[in-house]
N, C-alpha and C. Protein backbone atom coordinates (compact mmCIF):
# COMPACT_ATOMS: atom_id res chain seq x y z
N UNK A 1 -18.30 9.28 -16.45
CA UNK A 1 -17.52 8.97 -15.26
C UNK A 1 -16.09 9.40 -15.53
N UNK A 2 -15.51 9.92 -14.47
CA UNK A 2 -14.12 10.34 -14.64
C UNK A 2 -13.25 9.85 -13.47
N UNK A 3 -12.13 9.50 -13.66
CA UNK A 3 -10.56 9.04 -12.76
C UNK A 3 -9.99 9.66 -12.81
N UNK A 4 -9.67 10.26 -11.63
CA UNK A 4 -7.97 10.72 -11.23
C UNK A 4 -7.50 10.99 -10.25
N UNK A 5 -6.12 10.73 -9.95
CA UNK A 5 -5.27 10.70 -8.83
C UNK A 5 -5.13 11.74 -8.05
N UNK A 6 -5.58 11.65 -6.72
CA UNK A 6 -5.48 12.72 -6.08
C UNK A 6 -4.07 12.96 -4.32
N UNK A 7 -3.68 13.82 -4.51
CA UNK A 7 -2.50 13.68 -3.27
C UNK A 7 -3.38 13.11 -1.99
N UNK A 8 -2.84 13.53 -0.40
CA UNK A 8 -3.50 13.37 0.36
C UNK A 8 -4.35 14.40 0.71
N UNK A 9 -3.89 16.10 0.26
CA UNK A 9 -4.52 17.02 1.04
C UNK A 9 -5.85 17.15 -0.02
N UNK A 10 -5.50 17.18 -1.09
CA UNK A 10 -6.79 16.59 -2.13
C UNK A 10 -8.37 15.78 -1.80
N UNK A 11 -7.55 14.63 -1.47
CA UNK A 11 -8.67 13.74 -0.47
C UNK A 11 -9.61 14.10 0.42
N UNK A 12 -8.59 14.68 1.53
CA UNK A 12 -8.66 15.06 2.81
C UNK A 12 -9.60 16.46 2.77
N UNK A 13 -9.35 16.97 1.81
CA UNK A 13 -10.07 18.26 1.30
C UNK A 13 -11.63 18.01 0.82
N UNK A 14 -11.88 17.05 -0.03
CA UNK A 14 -12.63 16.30 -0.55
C UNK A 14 -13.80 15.90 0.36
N UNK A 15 -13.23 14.73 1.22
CA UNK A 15 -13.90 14.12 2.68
C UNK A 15 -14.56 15.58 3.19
N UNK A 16 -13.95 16.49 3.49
CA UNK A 16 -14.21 17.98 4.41
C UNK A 16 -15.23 18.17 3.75
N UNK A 17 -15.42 18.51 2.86
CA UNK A 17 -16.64 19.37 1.90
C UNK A 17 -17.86 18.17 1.62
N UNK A 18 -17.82 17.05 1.56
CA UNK A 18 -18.91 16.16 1.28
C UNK A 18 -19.52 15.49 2.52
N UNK A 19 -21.06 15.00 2.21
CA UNK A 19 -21.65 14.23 2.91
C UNK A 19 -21.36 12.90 2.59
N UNK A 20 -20.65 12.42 4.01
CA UNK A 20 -20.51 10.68 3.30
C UNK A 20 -21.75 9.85 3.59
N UNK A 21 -21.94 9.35 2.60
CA UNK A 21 -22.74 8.06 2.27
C UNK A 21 -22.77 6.66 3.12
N UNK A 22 -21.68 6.20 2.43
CA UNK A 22 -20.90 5.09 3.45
C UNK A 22 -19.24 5.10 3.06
N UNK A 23 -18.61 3.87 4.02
CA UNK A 23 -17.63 3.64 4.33
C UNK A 23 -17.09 2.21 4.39
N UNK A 24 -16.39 1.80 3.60
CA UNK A 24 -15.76 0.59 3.73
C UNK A 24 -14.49 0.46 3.45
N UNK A 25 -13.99 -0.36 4.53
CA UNK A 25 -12.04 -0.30 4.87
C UNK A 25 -11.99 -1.71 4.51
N UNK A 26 -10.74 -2.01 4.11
CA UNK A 26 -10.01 -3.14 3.55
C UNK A 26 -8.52 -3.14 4.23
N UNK A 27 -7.59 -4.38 4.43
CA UNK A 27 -6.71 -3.86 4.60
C UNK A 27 -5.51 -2.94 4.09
N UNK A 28 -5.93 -2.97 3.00
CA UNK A 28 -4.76 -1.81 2.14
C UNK A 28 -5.56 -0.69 1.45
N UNK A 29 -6.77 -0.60 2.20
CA UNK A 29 -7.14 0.80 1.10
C UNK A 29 -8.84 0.85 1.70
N UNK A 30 -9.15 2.37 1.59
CA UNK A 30 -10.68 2.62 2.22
C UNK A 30 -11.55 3.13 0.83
N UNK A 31 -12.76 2.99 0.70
CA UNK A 31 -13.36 3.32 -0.24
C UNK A 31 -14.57 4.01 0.52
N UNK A 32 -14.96 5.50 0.39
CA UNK A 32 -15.93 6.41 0.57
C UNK A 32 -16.86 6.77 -0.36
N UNK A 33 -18.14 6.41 -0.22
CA UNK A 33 -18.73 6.58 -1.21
C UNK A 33 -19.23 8.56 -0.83
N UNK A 34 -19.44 9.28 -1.03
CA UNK A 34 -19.88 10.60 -0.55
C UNK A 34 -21.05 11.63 -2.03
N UNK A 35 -21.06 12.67 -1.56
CA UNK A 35 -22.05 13.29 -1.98
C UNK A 35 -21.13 14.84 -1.67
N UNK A 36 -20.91 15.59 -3.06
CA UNK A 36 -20.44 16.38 -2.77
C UNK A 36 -20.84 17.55 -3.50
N UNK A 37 -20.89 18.74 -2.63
CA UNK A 37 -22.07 19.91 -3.29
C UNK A 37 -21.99 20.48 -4.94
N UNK A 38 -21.15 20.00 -5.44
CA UNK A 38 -20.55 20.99 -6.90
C UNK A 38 -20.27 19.61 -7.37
N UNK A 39 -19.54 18.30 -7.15
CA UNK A 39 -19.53 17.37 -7.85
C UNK A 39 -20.34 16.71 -7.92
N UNK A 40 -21.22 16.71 -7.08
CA UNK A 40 -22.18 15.49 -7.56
C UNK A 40 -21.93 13.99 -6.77
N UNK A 41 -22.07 12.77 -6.86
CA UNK A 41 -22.08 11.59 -6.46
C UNK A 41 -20.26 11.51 -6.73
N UNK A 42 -19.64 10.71 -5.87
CA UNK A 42 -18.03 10.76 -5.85
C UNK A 42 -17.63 9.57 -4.80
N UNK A 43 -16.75 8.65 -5.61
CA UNK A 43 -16.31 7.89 -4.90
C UNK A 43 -14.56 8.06 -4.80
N UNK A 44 -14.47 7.71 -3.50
CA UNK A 44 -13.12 7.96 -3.15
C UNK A 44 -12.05 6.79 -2.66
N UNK A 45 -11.00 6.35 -3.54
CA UNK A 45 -10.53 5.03 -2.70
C UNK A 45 -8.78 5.46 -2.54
N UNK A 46 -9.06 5.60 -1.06
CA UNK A 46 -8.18 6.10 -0.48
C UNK A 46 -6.98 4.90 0.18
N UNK A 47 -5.69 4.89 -0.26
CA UNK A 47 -4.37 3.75 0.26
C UNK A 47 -4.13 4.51 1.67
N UNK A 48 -3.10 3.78 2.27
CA UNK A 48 -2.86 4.18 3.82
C UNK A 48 -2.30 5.01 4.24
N UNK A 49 -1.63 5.56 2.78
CA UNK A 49 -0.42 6.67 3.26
C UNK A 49 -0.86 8.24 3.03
N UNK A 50 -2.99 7.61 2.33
CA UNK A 50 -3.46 9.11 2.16
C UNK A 50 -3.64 9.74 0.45
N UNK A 51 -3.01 8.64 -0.14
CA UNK A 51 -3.29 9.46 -1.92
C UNK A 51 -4.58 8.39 -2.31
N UNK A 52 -4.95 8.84 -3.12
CA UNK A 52 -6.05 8.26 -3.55
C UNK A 52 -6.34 8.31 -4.90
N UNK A 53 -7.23 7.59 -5.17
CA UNK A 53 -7.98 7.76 -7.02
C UNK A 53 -9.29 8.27 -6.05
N UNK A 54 -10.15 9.17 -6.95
CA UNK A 54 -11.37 10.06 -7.28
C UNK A 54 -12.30 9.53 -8.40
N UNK A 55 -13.29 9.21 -8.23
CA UNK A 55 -14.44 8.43 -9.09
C UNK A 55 -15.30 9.56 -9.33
N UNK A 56 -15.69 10.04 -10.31
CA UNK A 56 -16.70 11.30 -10.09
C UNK A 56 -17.74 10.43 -11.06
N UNK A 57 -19.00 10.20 -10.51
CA UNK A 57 -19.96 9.69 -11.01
C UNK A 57 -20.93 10.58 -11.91
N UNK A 58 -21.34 10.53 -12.86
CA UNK A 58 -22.54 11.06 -13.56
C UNK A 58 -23.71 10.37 -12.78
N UNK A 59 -24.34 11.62 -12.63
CA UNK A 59 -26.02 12.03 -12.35
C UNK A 59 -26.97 11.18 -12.96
């Protein structure tokens, strides 16, 4: 498993290219679970202003 910080267009880039899974919002922050063609399983927990941490899951 790997972490790291990603800007907003990062994210936003991210979301574009994957199949999401699911979706759950909080008030200070969204967490996407997705499916993405070259990474693999990827979770995304995105704050309000758009930066995020990147979860890249092992297979």
């Amino acid at each position: 498993m790997r972490l790291f910080d990603a800007g907003p267009q990062i994210v936003q880039d991210l979301k574009d290219e994957s199949e999401v899974i699911a979706v759950k919002e909080h008030s200070r922050f969204k967490v996407s679970a997705v499916r993405h063609p070259t990474m693999g399983k990827v979770v995304i927990v995105e704050a309000k202003h758009g930066e995020g941490i990147i979860v890249e899951m092992e297979e």
